[in-house]
PDB file of N, CA and C in Angstrom:
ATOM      1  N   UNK A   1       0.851  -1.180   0.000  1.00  0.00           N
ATOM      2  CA  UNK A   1       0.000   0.000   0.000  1.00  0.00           C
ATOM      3  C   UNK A   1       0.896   1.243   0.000  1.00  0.00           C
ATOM      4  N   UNK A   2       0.180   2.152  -0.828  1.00  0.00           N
ATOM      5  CA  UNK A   2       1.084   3.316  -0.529  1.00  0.00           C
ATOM      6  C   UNK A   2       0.946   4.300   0.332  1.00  0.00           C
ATOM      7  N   UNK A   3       2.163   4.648   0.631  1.00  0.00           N
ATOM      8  CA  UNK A   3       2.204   5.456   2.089  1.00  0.00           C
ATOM      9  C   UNK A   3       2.236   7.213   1.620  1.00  0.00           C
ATOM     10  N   UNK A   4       2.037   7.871   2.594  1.00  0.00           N
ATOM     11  CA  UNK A   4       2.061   9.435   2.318  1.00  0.00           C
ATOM     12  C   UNK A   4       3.319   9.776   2.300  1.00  0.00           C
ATOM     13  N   UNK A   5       3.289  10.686   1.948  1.00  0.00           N
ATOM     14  CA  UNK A   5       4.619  11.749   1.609  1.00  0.00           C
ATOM     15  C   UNK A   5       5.103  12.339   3.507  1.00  0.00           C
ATOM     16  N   UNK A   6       3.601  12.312   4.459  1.00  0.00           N
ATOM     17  CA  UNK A   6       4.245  12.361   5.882  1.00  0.00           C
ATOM     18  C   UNK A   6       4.793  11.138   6.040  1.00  0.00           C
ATOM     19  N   UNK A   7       4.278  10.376   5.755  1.00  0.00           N
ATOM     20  CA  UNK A   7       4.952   8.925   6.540  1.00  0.00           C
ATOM     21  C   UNK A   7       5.792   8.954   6.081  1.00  0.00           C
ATOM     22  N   UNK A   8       6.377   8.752   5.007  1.00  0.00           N
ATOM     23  CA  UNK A   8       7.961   8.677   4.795  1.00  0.00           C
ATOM     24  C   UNK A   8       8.404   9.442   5.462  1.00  0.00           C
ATOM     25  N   UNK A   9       8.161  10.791   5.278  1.00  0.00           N
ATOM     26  CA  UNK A   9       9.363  11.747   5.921  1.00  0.00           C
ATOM     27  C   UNK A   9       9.803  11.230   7.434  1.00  0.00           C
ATOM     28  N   UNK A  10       8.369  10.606   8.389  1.00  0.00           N
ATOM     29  CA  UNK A  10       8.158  10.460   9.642  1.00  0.00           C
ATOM     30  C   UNK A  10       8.663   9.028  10.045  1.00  0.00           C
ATOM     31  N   UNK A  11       8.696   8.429   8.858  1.00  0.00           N
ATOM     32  CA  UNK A  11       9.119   6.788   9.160  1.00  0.00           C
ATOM     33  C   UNK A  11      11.037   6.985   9.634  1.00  0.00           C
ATOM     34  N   UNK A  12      11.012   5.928  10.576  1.00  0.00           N
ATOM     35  CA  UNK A  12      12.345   5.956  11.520  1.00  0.00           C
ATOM     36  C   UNK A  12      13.262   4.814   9.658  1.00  0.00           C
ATOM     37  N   UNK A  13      14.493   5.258  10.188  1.00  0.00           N
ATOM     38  CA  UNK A  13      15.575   4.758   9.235  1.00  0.00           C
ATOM     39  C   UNK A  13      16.122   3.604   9.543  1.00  0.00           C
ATOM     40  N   UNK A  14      16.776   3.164   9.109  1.00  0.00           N
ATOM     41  CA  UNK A  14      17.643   1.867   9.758  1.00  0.00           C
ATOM     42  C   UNK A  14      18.158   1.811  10.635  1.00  0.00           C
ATOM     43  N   UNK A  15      19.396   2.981  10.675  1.00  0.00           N
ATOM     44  CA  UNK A  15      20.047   3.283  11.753  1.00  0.00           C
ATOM     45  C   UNK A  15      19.423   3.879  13.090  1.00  0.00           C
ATOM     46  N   UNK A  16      18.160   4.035  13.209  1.00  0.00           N
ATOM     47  CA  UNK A  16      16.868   4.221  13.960  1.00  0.00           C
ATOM     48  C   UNK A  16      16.383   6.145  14.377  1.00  0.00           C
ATOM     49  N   UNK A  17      17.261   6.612  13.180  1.00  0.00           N
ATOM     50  CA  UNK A  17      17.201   8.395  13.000  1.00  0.00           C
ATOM     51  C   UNK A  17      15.966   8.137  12.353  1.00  0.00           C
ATOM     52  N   UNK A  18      15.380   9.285  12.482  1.00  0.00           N
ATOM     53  CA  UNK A  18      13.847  10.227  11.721  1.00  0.00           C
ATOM     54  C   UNK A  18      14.857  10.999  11.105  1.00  0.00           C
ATOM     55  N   UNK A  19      14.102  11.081   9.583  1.00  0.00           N
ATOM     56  CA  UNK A  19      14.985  11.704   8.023  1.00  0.00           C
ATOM     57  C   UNK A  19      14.670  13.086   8.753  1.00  0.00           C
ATOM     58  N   UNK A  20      13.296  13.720   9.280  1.00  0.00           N
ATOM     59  CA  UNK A  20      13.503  15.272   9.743  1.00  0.00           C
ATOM     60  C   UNK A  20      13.168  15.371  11.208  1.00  0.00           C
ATOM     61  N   UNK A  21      13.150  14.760  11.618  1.00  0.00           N
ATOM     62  CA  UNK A  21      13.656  14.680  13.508  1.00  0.00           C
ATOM     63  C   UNK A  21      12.758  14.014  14.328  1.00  0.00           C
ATOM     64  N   UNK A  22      12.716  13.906  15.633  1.00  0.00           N
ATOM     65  CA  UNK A  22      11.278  13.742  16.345  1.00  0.00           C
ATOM     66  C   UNK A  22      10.122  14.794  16.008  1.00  0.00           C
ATOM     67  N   UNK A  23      10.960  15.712  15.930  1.00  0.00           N
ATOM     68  CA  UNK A  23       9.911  17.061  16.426  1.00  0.00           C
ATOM     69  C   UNK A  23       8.791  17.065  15.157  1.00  0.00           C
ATOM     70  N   UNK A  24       8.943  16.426  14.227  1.00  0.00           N
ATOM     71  CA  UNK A  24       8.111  16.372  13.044  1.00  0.00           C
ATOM     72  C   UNK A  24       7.059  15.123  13.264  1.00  0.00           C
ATOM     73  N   UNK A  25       7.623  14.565  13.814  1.00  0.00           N
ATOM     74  CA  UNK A  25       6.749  12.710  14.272  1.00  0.00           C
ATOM     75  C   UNK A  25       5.976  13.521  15.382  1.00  0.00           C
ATOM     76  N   UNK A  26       6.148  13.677  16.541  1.00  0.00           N
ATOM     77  CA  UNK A  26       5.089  14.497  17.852  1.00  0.00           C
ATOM     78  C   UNK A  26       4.165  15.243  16.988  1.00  0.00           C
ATOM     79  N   UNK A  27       4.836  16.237  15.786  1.00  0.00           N
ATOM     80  CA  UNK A  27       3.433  17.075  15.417  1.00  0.00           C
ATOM     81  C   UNK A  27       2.532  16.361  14.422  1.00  0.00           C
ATOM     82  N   UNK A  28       3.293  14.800  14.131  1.00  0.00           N
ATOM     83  CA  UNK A  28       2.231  13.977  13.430  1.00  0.00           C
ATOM     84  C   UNK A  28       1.217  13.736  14.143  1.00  0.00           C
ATOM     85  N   UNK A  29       1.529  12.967  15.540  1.00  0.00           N
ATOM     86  CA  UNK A  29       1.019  12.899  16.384  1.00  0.00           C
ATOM     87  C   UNK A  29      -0.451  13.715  16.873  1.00  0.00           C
ATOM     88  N   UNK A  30       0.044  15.038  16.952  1.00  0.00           N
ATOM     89  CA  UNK A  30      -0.655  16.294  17.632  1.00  0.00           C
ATOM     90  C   UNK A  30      -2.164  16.602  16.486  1.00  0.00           C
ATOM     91  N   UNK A  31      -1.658  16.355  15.012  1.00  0.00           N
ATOM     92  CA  UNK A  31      -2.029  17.015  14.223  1.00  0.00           C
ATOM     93  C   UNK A  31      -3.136  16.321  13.889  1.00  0.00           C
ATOM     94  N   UNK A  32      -2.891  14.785  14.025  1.00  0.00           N
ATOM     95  CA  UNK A  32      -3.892  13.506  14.482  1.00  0.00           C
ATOM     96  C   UNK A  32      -4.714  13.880  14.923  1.00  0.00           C
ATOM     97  N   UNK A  33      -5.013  14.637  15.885  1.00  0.00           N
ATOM     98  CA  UNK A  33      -5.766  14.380  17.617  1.00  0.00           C
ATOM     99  C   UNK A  33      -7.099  15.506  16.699  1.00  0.00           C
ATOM    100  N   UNK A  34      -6.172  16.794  15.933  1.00  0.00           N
ATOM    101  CA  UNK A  34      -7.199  17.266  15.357  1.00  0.00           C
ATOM    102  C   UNK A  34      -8.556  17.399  14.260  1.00  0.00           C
ATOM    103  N   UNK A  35      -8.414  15.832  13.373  1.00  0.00           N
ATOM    104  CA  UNK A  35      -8.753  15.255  12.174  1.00  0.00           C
ATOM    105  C   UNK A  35      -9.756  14.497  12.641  1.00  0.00           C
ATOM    106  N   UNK A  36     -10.556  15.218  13.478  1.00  0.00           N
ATOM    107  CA  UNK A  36     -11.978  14.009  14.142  1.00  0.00           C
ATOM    108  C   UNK A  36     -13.018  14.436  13.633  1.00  0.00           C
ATOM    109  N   UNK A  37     -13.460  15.563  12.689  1.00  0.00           N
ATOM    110  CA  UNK A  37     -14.307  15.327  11.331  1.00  0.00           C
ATOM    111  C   UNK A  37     -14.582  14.604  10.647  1.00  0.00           C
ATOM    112  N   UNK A  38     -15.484  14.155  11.327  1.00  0.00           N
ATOM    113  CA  UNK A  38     -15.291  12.915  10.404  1.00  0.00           C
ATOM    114  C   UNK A  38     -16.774  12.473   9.277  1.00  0.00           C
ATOM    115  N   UNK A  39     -17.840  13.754   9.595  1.00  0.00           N
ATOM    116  CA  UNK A  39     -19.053  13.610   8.606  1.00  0.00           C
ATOM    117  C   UNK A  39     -19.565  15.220   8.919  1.00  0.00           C
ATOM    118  N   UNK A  40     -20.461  15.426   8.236  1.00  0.00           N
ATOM    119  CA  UNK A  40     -21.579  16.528   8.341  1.00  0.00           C
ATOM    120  C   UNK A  40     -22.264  16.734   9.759  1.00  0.00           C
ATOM    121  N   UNK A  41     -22.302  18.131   9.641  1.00  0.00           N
ATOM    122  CA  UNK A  41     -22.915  18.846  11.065  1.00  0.00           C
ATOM    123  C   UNK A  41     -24.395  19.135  10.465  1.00  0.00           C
ATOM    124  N   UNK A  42     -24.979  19.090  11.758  1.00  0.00           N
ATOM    125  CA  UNK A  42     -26.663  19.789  11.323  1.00  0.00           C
ATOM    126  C   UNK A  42     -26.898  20.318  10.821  1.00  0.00           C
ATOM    127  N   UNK A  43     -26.153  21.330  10.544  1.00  0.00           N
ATOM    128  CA  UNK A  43     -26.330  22.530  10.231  1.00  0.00           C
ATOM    129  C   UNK A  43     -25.911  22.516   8.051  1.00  0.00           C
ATOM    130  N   UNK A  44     -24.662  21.447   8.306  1.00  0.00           N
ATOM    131  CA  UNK A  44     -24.797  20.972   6.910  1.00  0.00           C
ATOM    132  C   UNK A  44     -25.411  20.277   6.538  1.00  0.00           C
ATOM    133  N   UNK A  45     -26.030  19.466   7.256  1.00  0.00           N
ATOM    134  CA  UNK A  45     -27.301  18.672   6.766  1.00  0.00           C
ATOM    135  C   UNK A  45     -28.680  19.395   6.571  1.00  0.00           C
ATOM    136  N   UNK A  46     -29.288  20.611   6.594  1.00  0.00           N
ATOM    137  CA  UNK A  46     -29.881  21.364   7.028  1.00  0.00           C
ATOM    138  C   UNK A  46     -29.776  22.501   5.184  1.00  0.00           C
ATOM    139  N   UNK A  47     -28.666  22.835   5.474  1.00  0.00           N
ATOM    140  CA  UNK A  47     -28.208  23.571   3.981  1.00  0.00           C
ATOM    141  C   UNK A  47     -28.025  22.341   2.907  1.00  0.00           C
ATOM    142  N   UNK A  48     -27.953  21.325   2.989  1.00  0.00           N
ATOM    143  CA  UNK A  48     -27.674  20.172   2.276  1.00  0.00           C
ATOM    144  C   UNK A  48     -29.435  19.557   1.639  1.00  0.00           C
ATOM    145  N   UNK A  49     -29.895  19.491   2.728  1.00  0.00           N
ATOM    146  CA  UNK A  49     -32.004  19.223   2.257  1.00  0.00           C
ATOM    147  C   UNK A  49     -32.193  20.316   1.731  1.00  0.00           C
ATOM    148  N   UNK A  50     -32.071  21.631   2.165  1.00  0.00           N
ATOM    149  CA  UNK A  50     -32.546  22.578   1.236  1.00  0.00           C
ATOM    150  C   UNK A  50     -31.585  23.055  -0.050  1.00  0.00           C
ATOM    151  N   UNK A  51     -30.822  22.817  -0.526  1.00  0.00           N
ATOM    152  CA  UNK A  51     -30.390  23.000  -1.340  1.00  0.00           C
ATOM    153  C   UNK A  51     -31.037  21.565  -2.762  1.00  0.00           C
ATOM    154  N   UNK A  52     -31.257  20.706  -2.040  1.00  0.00           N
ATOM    155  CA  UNK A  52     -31.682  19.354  -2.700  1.00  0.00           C
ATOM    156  C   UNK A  52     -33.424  19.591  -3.042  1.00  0.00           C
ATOM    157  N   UNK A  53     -33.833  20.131  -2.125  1.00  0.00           N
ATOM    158  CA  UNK A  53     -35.175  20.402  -2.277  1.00  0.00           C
ATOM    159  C   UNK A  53     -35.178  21.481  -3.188  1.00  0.00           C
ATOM    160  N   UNK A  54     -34.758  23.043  -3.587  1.00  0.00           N
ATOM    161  CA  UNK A  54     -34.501  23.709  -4.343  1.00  0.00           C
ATOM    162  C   UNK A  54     -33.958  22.819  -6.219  1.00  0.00           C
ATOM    163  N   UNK A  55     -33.471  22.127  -5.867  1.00  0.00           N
ATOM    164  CA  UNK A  55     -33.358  21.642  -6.983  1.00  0.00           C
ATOM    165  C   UNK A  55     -33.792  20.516  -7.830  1.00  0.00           C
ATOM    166  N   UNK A  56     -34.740  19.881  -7.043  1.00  0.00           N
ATOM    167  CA  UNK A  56     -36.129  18.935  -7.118  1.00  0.00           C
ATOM    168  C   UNK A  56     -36.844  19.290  -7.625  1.00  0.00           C
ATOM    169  N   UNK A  57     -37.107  20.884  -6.694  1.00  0.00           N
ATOM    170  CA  UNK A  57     -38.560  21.860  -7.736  1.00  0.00           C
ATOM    171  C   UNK A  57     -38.120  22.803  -8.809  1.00  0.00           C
ATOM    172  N   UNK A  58     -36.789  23.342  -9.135  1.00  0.00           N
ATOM    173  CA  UNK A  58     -36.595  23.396 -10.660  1.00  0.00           C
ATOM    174  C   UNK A  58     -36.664  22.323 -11.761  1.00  0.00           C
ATOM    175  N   UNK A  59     -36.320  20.832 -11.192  1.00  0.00           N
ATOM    176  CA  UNK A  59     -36.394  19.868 -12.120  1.00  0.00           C
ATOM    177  C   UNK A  59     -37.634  19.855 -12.065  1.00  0.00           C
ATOM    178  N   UNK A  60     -38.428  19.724 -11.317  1.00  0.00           N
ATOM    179  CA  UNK A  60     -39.728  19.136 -11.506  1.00  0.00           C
ATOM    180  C   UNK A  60     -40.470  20.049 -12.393  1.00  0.00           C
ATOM    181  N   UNK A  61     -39.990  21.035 -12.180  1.00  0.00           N
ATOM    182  CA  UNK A  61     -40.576  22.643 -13.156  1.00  0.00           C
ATOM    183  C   UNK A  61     -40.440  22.269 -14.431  1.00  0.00           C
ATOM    184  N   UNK A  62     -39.466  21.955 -14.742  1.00  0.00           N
ATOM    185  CA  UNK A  62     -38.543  21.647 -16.455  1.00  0.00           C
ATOM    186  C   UNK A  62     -39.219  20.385 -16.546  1.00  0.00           C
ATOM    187  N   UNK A  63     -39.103  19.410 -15.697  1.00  0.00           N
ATOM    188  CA  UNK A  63     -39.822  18.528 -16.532  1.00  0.00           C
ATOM    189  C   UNK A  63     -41.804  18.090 -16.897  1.00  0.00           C
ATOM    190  N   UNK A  64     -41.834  18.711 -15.952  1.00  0.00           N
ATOM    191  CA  UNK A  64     -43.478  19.535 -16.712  1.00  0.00           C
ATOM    192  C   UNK A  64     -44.127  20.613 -17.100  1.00  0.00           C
ATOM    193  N   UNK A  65     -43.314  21.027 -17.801  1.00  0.00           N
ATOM    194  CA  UNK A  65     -43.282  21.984 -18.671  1.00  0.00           C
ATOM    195  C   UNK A  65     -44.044  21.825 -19.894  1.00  0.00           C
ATOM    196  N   UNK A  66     -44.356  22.478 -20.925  1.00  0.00           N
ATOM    197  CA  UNK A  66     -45.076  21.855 -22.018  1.00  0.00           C
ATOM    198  C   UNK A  66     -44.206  20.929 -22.931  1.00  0.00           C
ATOM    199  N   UNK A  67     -43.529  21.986 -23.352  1.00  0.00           N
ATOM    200  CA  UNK A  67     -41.970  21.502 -24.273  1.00  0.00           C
ATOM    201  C   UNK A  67     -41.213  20.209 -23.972  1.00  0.00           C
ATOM    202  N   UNK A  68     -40.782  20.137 -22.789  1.00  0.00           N
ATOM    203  CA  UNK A  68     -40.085  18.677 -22.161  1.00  0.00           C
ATOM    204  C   UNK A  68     -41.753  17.456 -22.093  1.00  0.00           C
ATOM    205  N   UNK A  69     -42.569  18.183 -21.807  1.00  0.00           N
ATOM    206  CA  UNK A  69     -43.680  16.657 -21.621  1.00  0.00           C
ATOM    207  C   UNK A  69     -43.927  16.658 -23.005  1.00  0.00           C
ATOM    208  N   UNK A  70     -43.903  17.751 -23.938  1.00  0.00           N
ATOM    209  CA  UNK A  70     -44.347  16.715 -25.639  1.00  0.00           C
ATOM    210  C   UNK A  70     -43.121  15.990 -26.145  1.00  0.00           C
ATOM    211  N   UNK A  71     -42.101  16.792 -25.756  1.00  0.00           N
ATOM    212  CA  UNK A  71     -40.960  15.808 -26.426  1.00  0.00           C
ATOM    213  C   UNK A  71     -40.750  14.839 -25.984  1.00  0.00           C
ATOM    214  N   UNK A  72     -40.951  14.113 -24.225  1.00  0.00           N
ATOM    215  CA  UNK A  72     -41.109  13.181 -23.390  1.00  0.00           C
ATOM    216  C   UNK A  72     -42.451  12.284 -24.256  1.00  0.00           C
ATOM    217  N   UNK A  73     -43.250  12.465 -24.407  1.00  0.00           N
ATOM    218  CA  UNK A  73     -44.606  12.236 -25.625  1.00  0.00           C
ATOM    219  C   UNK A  73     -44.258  11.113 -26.549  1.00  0.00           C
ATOM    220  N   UNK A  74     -43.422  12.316 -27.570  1.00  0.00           N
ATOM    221  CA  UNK A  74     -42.972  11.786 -28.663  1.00  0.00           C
ATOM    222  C   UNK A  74     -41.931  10.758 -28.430  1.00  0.00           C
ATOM    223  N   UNK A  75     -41.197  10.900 -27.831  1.00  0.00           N
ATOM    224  CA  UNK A  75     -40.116  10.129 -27.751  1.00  0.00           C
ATOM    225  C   UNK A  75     -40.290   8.307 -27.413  1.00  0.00           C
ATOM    226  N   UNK A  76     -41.384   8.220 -26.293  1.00  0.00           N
ATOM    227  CA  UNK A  76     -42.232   7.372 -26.337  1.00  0.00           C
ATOM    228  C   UNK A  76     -43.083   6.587 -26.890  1.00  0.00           C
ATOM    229  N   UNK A  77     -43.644   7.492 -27.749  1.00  0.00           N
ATOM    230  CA  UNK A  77     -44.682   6.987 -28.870  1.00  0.00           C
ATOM    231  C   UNK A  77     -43.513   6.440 -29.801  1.00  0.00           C
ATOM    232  N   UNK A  78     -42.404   7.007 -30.326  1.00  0.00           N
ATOM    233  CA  UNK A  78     -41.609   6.295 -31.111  1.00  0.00           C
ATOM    234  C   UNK A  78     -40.895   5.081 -30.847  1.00  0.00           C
ATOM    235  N   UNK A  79     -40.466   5.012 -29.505  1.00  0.00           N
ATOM    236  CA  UNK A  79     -40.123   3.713 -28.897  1.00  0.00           C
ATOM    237  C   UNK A  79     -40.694   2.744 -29.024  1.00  0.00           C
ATOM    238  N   UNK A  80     -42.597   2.954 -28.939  1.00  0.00           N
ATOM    239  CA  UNK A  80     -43.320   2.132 -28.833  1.00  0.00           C
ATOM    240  C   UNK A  80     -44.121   1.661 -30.080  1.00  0.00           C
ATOM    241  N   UNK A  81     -43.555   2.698 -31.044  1.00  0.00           N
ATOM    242  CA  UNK A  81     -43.872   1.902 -31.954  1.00  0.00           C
ATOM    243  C   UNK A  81     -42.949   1.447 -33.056  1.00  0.00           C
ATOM    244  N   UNK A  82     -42.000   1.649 -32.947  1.00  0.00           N
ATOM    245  CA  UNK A  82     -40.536   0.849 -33.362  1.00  0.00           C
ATOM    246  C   UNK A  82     -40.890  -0.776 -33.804  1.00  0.00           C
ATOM    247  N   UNK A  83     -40.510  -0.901 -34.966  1.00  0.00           N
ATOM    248  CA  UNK A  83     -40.647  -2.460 -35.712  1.00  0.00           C
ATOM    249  C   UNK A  83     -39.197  -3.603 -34.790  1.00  0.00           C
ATOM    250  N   UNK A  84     -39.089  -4.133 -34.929  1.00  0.00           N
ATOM    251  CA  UNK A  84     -38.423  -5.262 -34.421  1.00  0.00           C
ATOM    252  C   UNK A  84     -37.851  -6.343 -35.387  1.00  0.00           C
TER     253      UNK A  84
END
């Protein structure tokens, strides 16, 4: 598997040195503790339904419309009557 560009830097060597010190491994560490986001807040879930609902009722607009339901019509009627 491939590893990140931190882990290498942070991975210990043979001779058992870190390529850029401890002090770079601890703030791996630290930087960890802060990455606990880990999904959507209410509040994005919230702007997330209404943004979905806003765009439900423009589709739904467009697609019953006159123009989109005759061409929806036609398009059908030709399918259905297509030879085989």
């Amino acid at each position: 598997m491939w590893k990140t560009l931190w882990h290498r830097l942070c991975e210990s060597r043979a001779d058992g040195r870190r390529p850029l010190g401890g002090r770079l491994a601890g703030l791996r560490g630290r930087l960890a503790g802060l990455r606990t986001d880990k999904g959507m807040t209410t509040s994005e879930y919230a702007v997330g339904t209404i943004a979905a609902c806003g765009f439900a009722a423009v589709l739904y607009k467009v697609v019953t419309s006159d123009a989109v339901s005759k061409g929806l019509q036609a398009l059908i009627g030709k399918a259905l009557d297509a030879q085989f």
